[in-house]
C-alpha atoms as a PDB file:
ATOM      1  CA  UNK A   1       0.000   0.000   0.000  1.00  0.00           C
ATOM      2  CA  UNK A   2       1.479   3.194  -1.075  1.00  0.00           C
ATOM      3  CA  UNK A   3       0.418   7.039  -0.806  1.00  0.00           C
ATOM      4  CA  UNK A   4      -0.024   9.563  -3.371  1.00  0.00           C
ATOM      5  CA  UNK A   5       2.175  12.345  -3.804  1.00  0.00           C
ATOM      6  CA  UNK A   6      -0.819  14.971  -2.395  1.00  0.00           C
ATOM      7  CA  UNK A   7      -1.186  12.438   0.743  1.00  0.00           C
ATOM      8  CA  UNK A   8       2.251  13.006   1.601  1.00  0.00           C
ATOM      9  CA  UNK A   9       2.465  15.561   4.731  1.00  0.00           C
ATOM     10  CA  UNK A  10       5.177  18.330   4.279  1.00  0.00           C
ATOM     11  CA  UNK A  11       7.783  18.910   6.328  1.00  0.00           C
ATOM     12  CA  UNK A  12       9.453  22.803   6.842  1.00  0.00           C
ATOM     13  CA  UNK A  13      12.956  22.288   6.302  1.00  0.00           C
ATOM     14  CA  UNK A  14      14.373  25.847   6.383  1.00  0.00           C
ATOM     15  CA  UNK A  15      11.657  27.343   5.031  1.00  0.00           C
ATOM     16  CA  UNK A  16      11.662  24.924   1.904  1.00  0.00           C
ATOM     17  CA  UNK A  17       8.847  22.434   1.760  1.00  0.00           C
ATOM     18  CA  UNK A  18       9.761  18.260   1.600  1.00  0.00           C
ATOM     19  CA  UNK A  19       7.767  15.838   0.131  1.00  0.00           C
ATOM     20  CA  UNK A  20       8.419  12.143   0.703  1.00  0.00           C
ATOM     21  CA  UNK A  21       6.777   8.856   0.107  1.00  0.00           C
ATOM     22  CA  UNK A  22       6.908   5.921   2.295  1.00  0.00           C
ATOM     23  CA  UNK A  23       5.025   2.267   1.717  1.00  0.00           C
ATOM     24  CA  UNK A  24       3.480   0.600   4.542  1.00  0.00           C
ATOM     25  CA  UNK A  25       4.289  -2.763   4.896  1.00  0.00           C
ATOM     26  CA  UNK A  26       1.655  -5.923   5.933  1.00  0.00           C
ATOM     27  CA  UNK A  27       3.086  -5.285   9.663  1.00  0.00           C
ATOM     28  CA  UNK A  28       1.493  -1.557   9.634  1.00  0.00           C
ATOM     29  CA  UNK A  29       5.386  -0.171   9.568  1.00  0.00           C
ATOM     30  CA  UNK A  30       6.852   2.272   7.452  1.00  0.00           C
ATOM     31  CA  UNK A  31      10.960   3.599   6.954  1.00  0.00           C
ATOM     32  CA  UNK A  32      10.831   7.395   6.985  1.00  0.00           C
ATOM     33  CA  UNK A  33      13.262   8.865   4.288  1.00  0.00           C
ATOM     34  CA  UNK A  34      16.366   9.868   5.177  1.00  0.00           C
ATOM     35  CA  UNK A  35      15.622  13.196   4.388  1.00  0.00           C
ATOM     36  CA  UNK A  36      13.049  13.668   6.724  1.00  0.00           C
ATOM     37  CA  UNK A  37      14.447  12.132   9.561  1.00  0.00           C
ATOM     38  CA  UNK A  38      17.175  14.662   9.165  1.00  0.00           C
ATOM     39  CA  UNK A  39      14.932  17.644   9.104  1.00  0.00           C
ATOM     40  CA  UNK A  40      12.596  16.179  12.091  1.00  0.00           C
ATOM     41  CA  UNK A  41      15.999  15.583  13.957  1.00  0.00           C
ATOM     42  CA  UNK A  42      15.341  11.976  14.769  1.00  0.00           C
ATOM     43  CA  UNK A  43      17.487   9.356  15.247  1.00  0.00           C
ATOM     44  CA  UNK A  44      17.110   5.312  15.451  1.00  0.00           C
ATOM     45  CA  UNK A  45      15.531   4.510  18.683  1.00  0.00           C
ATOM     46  CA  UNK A  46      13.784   7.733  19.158  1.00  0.00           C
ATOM     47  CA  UNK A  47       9.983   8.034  19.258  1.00  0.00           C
ATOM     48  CA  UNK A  48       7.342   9.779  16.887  1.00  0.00           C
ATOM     49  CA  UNK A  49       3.744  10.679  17.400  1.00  0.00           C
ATOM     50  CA  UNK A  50       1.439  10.942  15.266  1.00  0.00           C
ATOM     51  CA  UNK A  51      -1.487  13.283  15.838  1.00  0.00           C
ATOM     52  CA  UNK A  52      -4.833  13.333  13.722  1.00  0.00           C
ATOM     53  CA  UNK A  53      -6.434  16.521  12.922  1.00  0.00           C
ATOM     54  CA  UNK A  54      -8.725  17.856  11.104  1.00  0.00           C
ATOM     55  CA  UNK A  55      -6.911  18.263   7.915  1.00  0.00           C
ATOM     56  CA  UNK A  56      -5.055  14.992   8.500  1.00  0.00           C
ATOM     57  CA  UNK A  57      -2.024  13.366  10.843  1.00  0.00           C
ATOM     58  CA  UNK A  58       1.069  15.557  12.113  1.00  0.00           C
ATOM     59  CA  UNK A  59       3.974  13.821  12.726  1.00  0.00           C
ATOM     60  CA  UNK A  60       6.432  14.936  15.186  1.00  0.00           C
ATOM     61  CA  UNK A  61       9.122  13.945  17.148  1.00  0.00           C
ATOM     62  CA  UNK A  62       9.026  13.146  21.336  1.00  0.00           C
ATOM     63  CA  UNK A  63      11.126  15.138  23.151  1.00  0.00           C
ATOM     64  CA  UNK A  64      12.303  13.113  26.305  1.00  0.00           C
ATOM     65  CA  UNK A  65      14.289  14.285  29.048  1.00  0.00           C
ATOM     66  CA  UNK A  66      17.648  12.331  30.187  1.00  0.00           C
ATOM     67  CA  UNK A  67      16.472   9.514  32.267  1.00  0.00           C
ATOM     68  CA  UNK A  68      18.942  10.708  34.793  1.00  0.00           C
ATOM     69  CA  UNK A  69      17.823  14.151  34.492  1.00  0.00           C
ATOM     70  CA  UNK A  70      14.977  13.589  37.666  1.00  0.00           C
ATOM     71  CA  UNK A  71      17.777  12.378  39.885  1.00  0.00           C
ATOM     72  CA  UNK A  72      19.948  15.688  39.428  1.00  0.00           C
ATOM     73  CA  UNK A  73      20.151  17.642  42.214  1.00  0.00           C
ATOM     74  CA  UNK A  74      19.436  14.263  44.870  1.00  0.00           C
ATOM     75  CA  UNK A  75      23.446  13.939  46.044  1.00  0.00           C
ATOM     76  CA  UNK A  76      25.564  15.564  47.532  1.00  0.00           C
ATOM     77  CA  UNK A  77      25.375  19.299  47.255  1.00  0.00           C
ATOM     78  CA  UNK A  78      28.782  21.418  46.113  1.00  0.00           C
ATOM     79  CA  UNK A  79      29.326  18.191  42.795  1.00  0.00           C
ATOM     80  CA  UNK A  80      29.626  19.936  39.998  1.00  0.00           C
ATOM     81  CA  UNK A  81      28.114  18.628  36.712  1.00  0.00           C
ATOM     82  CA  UNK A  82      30.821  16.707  34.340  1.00  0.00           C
ATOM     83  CA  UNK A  83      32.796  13.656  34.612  1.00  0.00           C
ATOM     84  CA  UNK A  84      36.229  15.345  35.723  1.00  0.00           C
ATOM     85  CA  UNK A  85      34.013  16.567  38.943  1.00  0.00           C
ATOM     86  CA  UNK A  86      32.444  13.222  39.706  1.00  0.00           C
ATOM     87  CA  UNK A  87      35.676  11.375  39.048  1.00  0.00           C
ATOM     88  CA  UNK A  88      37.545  13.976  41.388  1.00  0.00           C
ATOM     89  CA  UNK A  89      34.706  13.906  44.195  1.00  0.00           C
ATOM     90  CA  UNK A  90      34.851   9.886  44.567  1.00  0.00           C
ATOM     91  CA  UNK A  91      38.778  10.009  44.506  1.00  0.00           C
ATOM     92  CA  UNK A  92      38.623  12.428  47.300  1.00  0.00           C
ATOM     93  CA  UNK A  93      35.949  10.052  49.014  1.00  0.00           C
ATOM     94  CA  UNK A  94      38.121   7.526  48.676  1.00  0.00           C
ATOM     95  CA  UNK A  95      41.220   9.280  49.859  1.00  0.00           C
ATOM     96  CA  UNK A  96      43.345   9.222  46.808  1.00  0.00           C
END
């Protein structure tokens, strides 16, 4: 099953419009071009929704925050960010 060429959903790519097919296969699962993945930002692994609206489906990328990112902030105060600190702060714990 493929699209047609005014099914295909644009995507703003410094102000120039792209237009890309993509097949779906018997599994419901579709490559997105190259291209597009570029312009989106997206990488392998990363998540997309899709949102249906009125005129048709958006899709966009999910932004996720580090999964560390809710622990900053729970040690101890005074470690700065960065390897070199946390390398330096458990050599001093450890009395090196």
């Amino acid at each position: 099953m493929s699209t047609s060429k005014e099914q295909c959903d644009k995507v703003r790519n410094g102000g120039l419009a792209v237009k890309k097919q993509a097949r779906i296969t018997s599994k419901g699962q579709i490559t997105v071009p190259h291209e597009i993945r570029r312009a989106m930002g997206v990488r392998p692994g990363d998540k997309l929704l899709f949102e249906k609206d009125g005129s048709g489906v958006r899709v966009r990328p999910v932004r996720t925050k580090s999964p560390f990112e809710k622990y900053r902030g729970i040690g101890s105060p005074g470690i700065r960010r960065g390897k070199k600190a946390v390398v330096r702060w458990v050599r001093e714990l450890r009395g090196r």
